[in-house]
N, C-alpha and C. Protein backbone atom coordinates (compact mmCIF):
# COMPACT_ATOMS: atom_id res chain seq x y z
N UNK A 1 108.44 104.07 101.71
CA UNK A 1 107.89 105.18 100.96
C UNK A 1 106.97 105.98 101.88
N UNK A 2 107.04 107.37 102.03
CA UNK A 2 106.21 108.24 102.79
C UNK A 2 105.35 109.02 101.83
N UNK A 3 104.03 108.82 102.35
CA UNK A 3 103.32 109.52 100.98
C UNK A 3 102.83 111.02 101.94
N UNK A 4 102.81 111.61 101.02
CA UNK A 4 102.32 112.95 101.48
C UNK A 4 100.79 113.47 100.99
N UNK A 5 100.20 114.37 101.55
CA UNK A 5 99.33 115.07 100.91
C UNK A 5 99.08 115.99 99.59
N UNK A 6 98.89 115.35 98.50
CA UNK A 6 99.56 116.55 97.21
C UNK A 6 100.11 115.35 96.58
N UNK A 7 100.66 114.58 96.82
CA UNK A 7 101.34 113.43 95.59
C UNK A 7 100.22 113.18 94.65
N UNK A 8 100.19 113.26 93.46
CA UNK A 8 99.87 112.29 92.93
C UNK A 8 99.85 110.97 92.16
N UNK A 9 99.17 110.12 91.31
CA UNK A 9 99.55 108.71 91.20
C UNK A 9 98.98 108.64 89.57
N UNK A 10 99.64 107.65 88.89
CA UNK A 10 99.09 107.22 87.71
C UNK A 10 99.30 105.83 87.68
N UNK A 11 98.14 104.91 86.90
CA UNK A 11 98.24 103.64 86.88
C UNK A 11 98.37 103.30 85.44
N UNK A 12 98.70 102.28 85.11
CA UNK A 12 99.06 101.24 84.02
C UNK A 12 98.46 100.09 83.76
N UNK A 13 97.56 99.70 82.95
CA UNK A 13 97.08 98.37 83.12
C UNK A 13 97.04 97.60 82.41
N UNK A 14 96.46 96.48 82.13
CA UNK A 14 96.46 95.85 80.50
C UNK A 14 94.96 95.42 80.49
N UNK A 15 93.94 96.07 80.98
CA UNK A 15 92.82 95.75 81.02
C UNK A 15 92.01 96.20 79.56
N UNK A 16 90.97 95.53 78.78
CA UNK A 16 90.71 95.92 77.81
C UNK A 16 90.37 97.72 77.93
N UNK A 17 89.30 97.87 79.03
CA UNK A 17 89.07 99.22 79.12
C UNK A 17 90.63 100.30 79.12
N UNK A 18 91.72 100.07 79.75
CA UNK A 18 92.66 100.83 80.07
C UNK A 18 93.74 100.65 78.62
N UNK A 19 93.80 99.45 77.65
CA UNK A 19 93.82 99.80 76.26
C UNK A 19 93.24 100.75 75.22
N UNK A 20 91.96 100.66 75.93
CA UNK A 20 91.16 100.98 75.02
C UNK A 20 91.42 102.92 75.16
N UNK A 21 91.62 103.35 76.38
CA UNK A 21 91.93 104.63 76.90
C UNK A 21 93.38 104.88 76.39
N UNK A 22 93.95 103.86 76.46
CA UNK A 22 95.64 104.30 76.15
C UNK A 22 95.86 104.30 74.12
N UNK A 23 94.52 103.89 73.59
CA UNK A 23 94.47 104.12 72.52
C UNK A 23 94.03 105.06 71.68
N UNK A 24 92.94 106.07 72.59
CA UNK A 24 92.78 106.95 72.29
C UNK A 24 93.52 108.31 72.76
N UNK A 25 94.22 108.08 73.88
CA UNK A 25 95.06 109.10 74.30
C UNK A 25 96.56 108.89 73.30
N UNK A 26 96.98 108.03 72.75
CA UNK A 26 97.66 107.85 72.05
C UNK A 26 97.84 108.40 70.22
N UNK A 27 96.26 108.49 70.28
CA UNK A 27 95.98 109.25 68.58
C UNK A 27 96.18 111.00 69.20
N UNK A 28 95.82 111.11 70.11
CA UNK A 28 96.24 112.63 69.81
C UNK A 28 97.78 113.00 70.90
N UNK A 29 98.60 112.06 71.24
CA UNK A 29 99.73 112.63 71.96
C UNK A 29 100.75 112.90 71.09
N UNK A 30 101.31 113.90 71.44
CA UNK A 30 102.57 114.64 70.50
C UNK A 30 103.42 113.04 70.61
N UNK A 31 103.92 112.17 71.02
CA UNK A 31 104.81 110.90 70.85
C UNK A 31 103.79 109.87 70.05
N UNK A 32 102.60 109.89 70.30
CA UNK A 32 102.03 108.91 69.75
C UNK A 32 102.26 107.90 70.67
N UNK A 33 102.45 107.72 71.69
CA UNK A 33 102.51 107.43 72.74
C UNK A 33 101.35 106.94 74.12
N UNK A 34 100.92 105.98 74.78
CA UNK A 34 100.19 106.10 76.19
C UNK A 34 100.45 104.80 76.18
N UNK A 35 100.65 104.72 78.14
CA UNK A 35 100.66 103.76 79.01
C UNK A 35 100.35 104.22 80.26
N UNK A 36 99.70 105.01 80.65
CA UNK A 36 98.67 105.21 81.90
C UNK A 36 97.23 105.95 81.29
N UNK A 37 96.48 105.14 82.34
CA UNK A 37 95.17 104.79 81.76
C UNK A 37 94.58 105.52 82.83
N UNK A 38 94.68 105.93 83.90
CA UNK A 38 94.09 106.71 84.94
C UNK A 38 94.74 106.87 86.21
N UNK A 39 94.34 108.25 86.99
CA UNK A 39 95.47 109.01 88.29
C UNK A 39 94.42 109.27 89.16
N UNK A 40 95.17 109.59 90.41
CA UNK A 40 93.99 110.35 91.15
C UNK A 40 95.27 111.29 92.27
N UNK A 41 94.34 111.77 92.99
CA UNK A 41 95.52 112.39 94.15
C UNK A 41 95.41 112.01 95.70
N UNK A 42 96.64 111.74 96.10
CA UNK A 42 96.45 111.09 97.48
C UNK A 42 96.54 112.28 97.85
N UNK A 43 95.73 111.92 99.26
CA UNK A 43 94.72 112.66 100.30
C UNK A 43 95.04 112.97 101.52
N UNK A 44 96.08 111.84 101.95
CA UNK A 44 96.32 111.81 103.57
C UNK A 44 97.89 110.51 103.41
N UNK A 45 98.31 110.96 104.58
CA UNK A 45 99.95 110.58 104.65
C UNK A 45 99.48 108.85 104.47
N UNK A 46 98.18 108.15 105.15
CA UNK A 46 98.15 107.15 105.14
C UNK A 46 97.79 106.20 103.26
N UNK A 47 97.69 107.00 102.80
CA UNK A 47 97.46 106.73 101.30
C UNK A 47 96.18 106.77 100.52
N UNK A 48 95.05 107.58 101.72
CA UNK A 48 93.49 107.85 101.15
C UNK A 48 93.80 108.64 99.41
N UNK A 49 93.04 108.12 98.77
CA UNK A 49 93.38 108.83 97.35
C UNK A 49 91.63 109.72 97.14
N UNK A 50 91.70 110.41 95.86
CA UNK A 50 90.27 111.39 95.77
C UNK A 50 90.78 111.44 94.17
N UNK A 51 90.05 110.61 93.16
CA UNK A 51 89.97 110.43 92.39
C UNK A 51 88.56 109.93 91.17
N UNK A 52 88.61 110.10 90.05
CA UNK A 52 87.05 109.75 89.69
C UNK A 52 87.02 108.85 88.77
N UNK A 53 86.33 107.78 89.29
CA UNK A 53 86.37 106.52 88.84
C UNK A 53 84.45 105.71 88.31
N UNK A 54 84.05 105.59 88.79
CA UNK A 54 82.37 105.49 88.78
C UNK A 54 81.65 106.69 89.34
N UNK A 55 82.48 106.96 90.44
CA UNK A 55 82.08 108.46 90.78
C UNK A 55 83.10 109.06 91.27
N UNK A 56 83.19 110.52 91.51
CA UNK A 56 84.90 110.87 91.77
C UNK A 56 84.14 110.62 93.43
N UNK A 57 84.97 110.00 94.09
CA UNK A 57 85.45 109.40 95.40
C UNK A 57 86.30 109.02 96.06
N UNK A 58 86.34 109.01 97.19
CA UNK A 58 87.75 108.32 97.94
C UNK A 58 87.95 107.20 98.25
N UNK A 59 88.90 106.59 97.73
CA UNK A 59 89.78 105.38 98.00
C UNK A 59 91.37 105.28 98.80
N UNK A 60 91.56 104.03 98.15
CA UNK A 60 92.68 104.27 99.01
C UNK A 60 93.94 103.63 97.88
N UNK A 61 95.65 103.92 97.62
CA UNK A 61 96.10 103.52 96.86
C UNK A 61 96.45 102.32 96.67
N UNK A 62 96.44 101.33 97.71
CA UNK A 62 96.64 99.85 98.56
C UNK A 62 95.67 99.09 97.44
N UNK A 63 94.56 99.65 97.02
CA UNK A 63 93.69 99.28 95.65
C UNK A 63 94.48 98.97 94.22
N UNK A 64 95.53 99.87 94.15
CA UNK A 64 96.13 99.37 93.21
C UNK A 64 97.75 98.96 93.36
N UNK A 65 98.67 99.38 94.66
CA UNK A 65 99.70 98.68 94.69
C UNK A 65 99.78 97.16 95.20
N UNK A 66 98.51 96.90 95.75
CA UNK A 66 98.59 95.15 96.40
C UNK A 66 97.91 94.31 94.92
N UNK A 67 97.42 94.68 93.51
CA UNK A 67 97.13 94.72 92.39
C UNK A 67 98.29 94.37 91.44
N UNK A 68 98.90 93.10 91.31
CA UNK A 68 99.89 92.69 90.58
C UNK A 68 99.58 92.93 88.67
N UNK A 69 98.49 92.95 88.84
CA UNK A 69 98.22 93.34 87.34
C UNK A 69 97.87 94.87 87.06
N UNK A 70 98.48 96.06 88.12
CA UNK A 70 98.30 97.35 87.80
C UNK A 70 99.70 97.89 88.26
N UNK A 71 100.38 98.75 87.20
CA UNK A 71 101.77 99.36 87.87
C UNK A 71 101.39 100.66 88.73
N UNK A 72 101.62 101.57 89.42
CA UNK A 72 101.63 102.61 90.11
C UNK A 72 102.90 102.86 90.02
N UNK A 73 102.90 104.32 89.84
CA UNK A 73 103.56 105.48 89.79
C UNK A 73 102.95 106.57 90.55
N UNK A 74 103.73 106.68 91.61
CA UNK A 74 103.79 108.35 92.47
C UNK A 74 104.94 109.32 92.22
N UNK A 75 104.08 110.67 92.25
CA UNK A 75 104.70 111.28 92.14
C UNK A 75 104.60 112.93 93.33
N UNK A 76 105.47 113.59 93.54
CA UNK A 76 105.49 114.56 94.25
C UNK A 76 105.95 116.29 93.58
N UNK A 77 105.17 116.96 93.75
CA UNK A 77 105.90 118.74 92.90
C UNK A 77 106.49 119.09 94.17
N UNK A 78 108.18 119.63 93.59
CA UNK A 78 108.67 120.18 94.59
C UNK A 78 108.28 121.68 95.72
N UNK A 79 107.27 121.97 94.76
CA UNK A 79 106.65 123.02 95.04
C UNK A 79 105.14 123.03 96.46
N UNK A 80 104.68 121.30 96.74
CA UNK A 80 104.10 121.36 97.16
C UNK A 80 104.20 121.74 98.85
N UNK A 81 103.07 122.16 99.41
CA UNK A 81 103.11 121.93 100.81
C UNK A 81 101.78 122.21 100.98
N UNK A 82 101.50 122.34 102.53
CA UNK A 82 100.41 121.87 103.08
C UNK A 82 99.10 123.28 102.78
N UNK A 83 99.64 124.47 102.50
CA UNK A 83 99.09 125.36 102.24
C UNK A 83 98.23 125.49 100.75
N UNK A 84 99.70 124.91 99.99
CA UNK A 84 98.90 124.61 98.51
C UNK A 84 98.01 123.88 98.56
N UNK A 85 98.44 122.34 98.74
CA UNK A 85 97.31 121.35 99.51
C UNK A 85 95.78 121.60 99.65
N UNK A 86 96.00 122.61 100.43
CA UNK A 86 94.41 122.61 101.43
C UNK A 86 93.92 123.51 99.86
N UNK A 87 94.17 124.38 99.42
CA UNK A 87 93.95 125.39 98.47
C UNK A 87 93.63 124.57 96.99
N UNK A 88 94.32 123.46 96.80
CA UNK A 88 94.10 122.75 95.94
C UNK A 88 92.60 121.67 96.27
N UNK A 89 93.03 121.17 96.97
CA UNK A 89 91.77 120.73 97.96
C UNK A 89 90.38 121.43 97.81
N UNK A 90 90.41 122.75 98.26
CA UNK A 90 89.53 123.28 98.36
C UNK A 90 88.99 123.43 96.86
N UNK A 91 89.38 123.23 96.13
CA UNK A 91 89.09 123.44 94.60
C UNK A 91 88.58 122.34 93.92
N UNK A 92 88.86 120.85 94.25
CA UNK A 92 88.20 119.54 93.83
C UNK A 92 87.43 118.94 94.31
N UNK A 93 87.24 118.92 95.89
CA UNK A 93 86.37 118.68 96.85
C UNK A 93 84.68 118.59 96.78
N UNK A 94 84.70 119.72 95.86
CA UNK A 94 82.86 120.18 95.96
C UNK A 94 82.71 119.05 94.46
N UNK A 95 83.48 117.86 93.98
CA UNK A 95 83.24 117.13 92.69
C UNK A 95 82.82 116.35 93.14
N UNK A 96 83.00 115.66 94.94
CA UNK A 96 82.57 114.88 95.59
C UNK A 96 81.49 114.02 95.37
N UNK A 97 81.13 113.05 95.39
CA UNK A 97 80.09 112.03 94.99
C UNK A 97 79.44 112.60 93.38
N UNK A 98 79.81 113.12 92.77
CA UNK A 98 79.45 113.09 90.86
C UNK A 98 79.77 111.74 90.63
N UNK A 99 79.08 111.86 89.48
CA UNK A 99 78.68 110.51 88.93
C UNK A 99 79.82 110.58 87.53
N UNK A 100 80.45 109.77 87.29
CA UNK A 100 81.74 109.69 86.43
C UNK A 100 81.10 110.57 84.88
N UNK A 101 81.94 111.31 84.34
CA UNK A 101 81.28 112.08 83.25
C UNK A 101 81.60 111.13 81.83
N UNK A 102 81.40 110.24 82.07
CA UNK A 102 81.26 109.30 80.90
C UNK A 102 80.69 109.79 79.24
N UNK A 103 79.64 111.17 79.50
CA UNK A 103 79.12 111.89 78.46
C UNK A 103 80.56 112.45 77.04
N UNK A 104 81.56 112.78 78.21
CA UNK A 104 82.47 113.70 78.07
C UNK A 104 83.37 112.79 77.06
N UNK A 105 83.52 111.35 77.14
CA UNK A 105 84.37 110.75 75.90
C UNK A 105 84.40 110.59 74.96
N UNK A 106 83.49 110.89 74.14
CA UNK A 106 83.44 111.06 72.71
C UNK A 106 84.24 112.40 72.32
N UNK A 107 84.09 113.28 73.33
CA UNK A 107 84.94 114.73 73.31
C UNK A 107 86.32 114.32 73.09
N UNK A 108 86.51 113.78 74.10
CA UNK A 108 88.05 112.94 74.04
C UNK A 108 88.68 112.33 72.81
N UNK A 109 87.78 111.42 72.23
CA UNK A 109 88.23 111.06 70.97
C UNK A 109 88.64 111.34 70.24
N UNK A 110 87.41 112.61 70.11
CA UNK A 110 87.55 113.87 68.65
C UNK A 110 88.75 114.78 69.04
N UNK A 111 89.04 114.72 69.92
CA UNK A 111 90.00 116.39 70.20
C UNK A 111 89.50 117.41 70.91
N UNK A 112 88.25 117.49 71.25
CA UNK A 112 87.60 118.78 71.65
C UNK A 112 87.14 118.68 73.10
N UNK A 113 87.88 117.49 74.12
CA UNK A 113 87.20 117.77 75.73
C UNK A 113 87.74 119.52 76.27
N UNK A 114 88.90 119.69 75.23
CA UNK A 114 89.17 121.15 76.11
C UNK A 114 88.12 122.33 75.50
N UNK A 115 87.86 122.24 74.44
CA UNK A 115 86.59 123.44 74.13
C UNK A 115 85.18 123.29 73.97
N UNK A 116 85.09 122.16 74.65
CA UNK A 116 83.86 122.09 75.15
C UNK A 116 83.47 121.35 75.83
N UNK A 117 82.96 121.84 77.68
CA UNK A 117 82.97 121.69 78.85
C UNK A 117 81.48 121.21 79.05
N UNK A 118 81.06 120.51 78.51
CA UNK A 118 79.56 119.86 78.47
C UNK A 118 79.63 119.73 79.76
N UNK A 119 78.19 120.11 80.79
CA UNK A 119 78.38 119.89 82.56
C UNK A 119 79.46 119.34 82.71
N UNK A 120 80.72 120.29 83.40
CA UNK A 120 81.59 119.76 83.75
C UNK A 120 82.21 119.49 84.64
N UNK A 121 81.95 118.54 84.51
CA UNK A 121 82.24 117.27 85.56
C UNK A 121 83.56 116.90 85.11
N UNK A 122 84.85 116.75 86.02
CA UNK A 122 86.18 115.92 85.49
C UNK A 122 86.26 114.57 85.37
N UNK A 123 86.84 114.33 84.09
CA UNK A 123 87.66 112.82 84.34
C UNK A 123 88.59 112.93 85.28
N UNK A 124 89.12 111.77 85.39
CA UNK A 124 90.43 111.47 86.73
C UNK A 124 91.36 112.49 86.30
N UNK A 125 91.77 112.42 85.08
CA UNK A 125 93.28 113.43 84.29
C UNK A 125 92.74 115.39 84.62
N UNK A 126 91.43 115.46 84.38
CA UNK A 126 91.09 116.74 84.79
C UNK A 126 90.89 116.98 86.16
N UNK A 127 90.68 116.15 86.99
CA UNK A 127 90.46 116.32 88.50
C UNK A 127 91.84 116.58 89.35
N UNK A 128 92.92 115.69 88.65
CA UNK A 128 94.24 116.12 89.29
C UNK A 128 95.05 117.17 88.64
N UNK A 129 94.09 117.29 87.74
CA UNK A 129 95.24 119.20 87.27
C UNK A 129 94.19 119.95 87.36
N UNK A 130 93.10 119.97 87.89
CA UNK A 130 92.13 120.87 88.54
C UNK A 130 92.87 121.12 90.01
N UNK A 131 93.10 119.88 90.52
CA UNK A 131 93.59 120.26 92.13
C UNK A 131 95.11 120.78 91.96
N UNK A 132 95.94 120.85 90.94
CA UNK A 132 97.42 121.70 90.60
C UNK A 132 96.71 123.09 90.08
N UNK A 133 95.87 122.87 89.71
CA UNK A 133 95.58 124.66 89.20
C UNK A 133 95.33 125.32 90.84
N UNK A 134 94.34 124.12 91.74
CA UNK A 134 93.87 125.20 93.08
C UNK A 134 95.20 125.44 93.67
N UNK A 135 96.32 124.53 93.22
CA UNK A 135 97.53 124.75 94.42
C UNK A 135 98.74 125.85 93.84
N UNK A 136 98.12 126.54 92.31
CA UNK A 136 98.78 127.06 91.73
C UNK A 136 100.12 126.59 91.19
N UNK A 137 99.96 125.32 90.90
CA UNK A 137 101.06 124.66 90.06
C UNK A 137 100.70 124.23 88.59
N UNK A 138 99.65 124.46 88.08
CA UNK A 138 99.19 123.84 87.12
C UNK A 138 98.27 125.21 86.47
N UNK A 139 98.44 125.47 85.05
CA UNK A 139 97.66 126.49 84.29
C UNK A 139 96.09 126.19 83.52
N UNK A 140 96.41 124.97 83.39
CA UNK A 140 94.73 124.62 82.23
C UNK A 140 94.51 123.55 83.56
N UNK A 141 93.43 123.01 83.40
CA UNK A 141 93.36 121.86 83.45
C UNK A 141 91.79 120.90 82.66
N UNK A 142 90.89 121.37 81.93
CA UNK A 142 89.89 120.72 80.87
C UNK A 142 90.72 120.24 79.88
N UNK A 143 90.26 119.44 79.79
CA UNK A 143 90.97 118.52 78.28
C UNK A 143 92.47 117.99 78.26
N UNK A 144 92.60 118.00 79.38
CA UNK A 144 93.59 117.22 80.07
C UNK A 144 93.63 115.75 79.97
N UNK A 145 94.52 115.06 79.12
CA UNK A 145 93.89 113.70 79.37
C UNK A 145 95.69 112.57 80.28
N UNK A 146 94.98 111.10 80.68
CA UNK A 146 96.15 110.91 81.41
C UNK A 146 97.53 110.84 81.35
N UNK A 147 97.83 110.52 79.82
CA UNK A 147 98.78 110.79 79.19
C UNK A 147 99.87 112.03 78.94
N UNK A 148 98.89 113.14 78.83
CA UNK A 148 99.39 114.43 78.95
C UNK A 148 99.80 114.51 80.34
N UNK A 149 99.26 114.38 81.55
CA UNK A 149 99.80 114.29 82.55
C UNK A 149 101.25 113.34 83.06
N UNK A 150 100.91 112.54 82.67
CA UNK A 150 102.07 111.41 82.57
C UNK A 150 103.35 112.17 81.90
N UNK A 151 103.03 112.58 80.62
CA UNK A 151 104.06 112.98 80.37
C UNK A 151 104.64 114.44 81.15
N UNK A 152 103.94 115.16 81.65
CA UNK A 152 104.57 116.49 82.79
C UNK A 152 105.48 115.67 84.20
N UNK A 153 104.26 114.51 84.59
CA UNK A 153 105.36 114.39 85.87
C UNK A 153 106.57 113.37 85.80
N UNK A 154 106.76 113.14 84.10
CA UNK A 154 107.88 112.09 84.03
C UNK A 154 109.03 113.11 83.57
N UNK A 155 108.39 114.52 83.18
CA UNK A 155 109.28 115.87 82.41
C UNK A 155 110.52 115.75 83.56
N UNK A 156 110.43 115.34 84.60
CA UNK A 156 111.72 115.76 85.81
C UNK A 156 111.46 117.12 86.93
N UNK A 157 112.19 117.63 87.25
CA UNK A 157 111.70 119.05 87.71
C UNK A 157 110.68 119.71 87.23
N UNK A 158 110.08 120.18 88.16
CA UNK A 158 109.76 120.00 89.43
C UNK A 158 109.14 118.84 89.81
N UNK A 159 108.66 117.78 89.23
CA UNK A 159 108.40 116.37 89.58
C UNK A 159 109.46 115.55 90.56
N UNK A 160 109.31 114.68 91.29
CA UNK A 160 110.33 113.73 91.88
C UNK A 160 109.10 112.49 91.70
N UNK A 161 109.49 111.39 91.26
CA UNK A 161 108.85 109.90 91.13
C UNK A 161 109.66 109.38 92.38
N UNK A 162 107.92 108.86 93.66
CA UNK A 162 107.96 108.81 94.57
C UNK A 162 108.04 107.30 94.68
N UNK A 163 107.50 106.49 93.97
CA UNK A 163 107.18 104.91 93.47
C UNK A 163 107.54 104.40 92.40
């Protein structure tokens, strides 16, 4: 597998917390539906990821594919390249060391993280369609949750599932 700059990833877990996320993304998905609990976007061909987790930061994806109790899913837009990239980049970057917006989930619950942007700070699901909006592949991205994403890059075209 060659990872590129611009892929991004969603995980699966059976951890109480990542139930507990796939249960509330599940009351408001058009299927009624969730099984990814959080994404981020890899960074560099070697698999650095930039995602927000305790704080949005960089990791690496080796965190969760050497992780027998987490599935990974990559994915790639046919649309990407290194231009979008940097442009997308340039758009999530300055989220760098924030402190996870934990404030923001009760929003989630109710329905309302998209109309109302209390200091906004992204979850993981808004940070990687924040960086598709900088690369101009992506139109909203607040109130984005992982599920909704999940379901765009499993839609097929322009998606390819890299993992």
């Amino acid at each position: 597998m060659k990872l590129q700059r611009g892929d991004i990833f969603t995980i699966h877990s059976e951890s109480l917390l990542d139930k507990l996320i796939d249960w509330v993304q599940a009351m408001w998905a058009k299927d009624k539906k969730s099984t990814e609990s959080h994404c981020g976007i890899i960074i560099s061909e070697d698999g650095e990821t930039f995602e927000s987790k305790f704080r949005i930061s960089r990791g690496h994806i080796a965190e969760y594919t050497m992780n027998p109790k987490k599935r990974v899913r990559i994915y790639r837009h046919a649309e990407m390249s290194e231009d979008k990239f940097i442009r997308g980049w340039d758009f999530v970057k300055i989220h760098e060391g924030q402190i996870y917006p934990i404030h923001r989930w009760p929003l989630f619950i109710l329905g309302l993280a998209e109309e109302f942007k209390i200091l906004p700070k992204p979850v993981c699901s808004e940070l990687v369609k924040k960086f598709l909006y900088g690369c101009d592949l992506s139109r909203t991205f607040w109130g984005t949750d992982v599920d909704e994403l999940s379901d765009e890059v499993n839609s097929g075209l322009p998606w390819e599932v890299i993992l």
